[in-house]
Protein backbone atom coordinates (compact mmCIF):
# COMPACT_ATOMS: atom_id res chain seq x y z
CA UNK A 1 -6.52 -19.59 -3.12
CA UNK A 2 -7.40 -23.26 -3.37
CA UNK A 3 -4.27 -24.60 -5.71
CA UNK A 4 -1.27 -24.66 -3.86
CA UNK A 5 2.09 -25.42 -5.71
CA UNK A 6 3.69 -27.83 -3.59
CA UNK A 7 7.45 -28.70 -4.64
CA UNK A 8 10.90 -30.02 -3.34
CA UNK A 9 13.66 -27.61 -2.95
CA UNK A 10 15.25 -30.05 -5.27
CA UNK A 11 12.87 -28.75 -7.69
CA UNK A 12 12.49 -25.26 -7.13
CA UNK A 13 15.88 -25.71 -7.67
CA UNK A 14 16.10 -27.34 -11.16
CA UNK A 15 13.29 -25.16 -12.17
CA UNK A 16 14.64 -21.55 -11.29
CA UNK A 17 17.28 -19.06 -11.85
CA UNK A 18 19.90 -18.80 -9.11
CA UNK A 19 18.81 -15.28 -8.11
CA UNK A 20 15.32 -16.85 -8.19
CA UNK A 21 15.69 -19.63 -6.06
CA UNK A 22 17.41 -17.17 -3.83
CA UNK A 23 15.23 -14.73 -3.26
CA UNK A 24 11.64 -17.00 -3.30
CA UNK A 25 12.83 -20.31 -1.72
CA UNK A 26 15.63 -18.40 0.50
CA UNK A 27 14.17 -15.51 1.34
CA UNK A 28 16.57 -13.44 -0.24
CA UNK A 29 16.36 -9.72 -1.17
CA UNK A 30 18.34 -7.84 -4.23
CA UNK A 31 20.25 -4.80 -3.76
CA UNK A 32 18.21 -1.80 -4.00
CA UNK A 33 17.85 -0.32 -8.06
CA UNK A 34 19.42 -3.77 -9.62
CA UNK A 35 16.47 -5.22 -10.53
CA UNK A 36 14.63 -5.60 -13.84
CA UNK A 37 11.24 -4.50 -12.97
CA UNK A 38 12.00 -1.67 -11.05
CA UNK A 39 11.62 1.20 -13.64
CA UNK A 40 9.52 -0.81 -16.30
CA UNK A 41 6.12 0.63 -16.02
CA UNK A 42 4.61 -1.38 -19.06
CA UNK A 43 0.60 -2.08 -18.95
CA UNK A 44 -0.15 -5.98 -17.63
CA UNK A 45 0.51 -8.56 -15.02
CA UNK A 46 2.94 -9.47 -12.57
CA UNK A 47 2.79 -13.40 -11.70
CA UNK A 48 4.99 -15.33 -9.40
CA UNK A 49 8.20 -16.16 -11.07
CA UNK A 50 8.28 -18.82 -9.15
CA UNK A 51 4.73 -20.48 -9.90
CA UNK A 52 2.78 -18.22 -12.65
CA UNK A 53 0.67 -17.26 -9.92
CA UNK A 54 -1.48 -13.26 -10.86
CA UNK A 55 0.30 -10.71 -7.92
CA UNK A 56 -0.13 -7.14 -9.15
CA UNK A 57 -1.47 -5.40 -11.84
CA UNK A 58 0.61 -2.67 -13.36
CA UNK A 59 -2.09 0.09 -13.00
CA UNK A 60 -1.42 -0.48 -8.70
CA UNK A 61 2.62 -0.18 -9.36
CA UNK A 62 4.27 3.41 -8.54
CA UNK A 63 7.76 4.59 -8.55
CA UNK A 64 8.31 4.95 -5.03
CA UNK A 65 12.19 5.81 -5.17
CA UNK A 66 12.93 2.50 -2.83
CA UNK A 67 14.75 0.71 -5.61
CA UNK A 68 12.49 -2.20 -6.11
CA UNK A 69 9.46 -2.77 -7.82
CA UNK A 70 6.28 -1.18 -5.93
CA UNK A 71 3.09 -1.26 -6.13
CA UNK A 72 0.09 0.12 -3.89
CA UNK A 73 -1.95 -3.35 -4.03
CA UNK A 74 -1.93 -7.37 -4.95
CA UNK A 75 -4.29 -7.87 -7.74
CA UNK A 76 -6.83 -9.51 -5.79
CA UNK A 77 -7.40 -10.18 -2.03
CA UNK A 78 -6.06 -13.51 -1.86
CA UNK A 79 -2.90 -13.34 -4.28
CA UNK A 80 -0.60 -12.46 -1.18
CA UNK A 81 -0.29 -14.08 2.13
CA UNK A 82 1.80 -11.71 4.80
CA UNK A 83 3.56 -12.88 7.68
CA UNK A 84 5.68 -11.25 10.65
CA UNK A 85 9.35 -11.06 9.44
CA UNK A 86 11.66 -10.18 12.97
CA UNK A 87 14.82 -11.02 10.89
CA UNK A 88 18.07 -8.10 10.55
CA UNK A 89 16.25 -6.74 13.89
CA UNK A 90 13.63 -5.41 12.20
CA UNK A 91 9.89 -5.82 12.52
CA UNK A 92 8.42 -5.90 9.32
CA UNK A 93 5.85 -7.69 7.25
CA UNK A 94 6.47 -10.13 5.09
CA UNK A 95 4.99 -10.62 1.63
CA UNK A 96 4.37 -13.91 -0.11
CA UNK A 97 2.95 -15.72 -3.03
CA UNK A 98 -0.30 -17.44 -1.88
CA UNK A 99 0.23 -20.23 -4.46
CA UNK A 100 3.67 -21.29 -3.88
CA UNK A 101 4.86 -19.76 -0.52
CA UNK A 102 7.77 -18.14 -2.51
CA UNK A 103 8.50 -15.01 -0.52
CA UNK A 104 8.39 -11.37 -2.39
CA UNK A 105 9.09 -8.92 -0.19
CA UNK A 106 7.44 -6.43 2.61
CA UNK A 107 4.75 -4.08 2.63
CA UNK A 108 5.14 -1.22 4.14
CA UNK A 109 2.49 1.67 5.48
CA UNK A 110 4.03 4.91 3.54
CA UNK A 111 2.04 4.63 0.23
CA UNK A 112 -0.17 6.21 -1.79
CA UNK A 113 -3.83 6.37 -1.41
CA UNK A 114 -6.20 4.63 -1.77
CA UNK A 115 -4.41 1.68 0.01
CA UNK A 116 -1.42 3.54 2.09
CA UNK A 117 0.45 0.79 1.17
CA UNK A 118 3.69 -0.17 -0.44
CA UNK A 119 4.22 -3.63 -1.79
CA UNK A 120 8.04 -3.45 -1.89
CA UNK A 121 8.42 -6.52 -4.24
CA UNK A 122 11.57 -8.50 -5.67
CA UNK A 123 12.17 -8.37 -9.47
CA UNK A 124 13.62 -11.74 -9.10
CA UNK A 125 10.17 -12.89 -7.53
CA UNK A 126 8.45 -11.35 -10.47
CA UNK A 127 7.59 -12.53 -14.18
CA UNK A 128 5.85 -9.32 -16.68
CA UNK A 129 3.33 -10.78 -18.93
CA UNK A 130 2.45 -7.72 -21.27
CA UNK A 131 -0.84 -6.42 -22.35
């Protein structure tokens, strides 16, 4: 991904909900079945709420019972960065918007083939645009 979105936290700030700001500039994670995407299994894409970024297409997302939005794989290769997260004492890894840095969530190794993964995403990280 060539274009990254570069902005203040001032802006992110002006520019996003609370829970928004929260979650992608602070890291932030909602409580588990609260979120708006987590049951909505409508055909199209998932951007980055924060930047419009593409993340996931809704033909990779599954209800895996975790209470957040999940899906099996990014939409392409380079949508997601991943990092190490060793935060709560946990070792886990991180998922986040190639284009803006805004963190997402984890991925996880107990999904569904093809992938065996679980891209255990943020509704508050997420924007629907519908086919």
């Amino acid at each position: 991904m060539t274009n990254k979105v570069v902005k203040s936290n001032a802006e992110w700030k002006a520019e996003l909900s609370p829970e928004a700001y929260r979650v992608l500039r602070g890291k932030g994670t909602e409580r588990p079945f609260t979120g708006e995407y987590d049951h909505v299994f409508e055909p199209g894409t998932y951007q980055c709420a924060g930047c419009g970024a593409e993340l996931f297409q809704s033909e990779s997302k599954y209800d895996s019972g975790c209470g957040w939005p999940a899906f099996s794989a990014p939409a392409t290769d380079d949508a997601v960065d991943e990092e190490i997260d060793t935060t709560h004492g946990m070792v886990r890894t991180e998922v986040l918007c190639a284009a803006c840095g805004g963190h997402l969530g984890h991925v996880f190794e107990d999904g569904p083939q093809p992938t065996g993964l679980r891209y255990c995403i943020n509704s508050a990280a997420l924007k629907l645009e519908e086919k």
